[in-house]
Protein backbone atom coordinates (compact mmCIF):
# COMPACT_ATOMS: atom_id res chain seq x y z
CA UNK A 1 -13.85 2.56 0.50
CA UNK A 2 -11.69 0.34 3.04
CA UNK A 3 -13.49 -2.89 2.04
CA UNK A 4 -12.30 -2.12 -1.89
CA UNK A 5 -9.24 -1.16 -1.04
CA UNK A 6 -8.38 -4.07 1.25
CA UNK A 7 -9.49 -5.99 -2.05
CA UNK A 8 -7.10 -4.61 -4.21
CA UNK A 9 -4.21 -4.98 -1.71
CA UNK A 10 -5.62 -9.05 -1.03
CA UNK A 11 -5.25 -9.53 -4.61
CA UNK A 12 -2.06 -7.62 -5.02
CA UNK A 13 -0.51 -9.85 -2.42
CA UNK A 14 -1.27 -13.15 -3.65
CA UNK A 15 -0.76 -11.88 -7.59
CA UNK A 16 2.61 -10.20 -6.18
CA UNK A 17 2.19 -7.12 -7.99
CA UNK A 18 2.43 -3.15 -7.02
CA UNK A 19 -0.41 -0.58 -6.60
CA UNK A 20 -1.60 2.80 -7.41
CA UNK A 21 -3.05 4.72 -4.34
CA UNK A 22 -3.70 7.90 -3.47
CA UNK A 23 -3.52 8.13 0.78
CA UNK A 24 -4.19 10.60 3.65
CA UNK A 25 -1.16 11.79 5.12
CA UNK A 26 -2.34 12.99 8.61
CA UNK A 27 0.58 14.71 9.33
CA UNK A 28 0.66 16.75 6.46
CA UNK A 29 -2.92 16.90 6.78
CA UNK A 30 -3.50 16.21 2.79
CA UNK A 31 -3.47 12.99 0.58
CA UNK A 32 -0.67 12.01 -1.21
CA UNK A 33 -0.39 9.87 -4.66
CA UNK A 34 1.89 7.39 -4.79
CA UNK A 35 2.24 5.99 -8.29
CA UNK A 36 3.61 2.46 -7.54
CA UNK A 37 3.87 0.99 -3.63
CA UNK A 38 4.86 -2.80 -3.89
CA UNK A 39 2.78 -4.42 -0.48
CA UNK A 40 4.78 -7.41 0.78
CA UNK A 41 2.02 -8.32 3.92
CA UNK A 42 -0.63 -7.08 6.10
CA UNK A 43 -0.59 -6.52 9.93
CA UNK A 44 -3.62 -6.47 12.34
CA UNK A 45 -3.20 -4.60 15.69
CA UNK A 46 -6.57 -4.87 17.84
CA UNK A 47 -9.28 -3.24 15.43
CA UNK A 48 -6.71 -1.89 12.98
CA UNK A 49 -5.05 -3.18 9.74
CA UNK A 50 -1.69 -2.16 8.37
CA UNK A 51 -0.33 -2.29 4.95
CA UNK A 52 3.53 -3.37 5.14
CA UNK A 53 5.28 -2.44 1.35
CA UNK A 54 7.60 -0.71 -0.52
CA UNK A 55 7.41 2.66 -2.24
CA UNK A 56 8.32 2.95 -5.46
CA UNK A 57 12.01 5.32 -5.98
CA UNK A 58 11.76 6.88 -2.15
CA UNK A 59 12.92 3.84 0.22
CA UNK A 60 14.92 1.04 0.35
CA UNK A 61 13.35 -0.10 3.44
CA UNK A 62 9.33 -0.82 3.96
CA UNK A 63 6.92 1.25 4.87
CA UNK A 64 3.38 1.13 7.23
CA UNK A 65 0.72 2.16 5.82
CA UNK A 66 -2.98 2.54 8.20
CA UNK A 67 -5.26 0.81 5.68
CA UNK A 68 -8.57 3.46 6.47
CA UNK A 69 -6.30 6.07 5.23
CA UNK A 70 -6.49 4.85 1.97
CA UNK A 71 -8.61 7.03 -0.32
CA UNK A 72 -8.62 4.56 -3.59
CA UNK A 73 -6.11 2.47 -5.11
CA UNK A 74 -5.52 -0.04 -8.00
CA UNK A 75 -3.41 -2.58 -9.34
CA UNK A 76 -0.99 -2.22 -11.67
CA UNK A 77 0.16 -4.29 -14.35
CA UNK A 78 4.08 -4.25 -13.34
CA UNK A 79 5.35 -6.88 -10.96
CA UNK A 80 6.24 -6.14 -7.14
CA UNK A 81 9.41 -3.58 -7.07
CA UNK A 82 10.86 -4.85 -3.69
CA UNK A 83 14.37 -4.89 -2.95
CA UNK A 84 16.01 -8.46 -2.80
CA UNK A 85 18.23 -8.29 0.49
């Protein structure tokens, strides 16, 4: 599943437009849905990737996302929903 979802996030990026994911929330220790997340870049630390974007109506601020705990995801049809400061 990580391969397709880093493809959906690769094209996301460079068509600058949100996604649809559902994602494993360790801490709570079940997955969450999040209905529109707007990714603005990616970040590799030694063998792991990071998703850096904004969620849709719950920050103003980004958020890190571990890419492997992506379950599936999608791209939407609305453009990126990042704040402008």
């Amino acid at each position: 599943m990580e391969s397709e979802i880093t493809e959906v996030i690769h094209k996301a990026l460079l068509e600058e437009r949100a996604i649809w994911a559902r994602y494993w929330k360790p801490d709570l220790e079940e997955t969450w849905t999040y209905s529109k997340i707007s990714p603005v870049g990616l970040i590799q630390r030694g063998q792991l990737s990071y998703m850096v974007g904004y969620i849709k109506d719950y920050t103003d601020h980004p958020n890190i996302f571990a890419m492997h705990r992506f379950e599936e995801g999608e791209i939407r049809n609305d453009p990126y929903g990042c704040p402008k400061k």
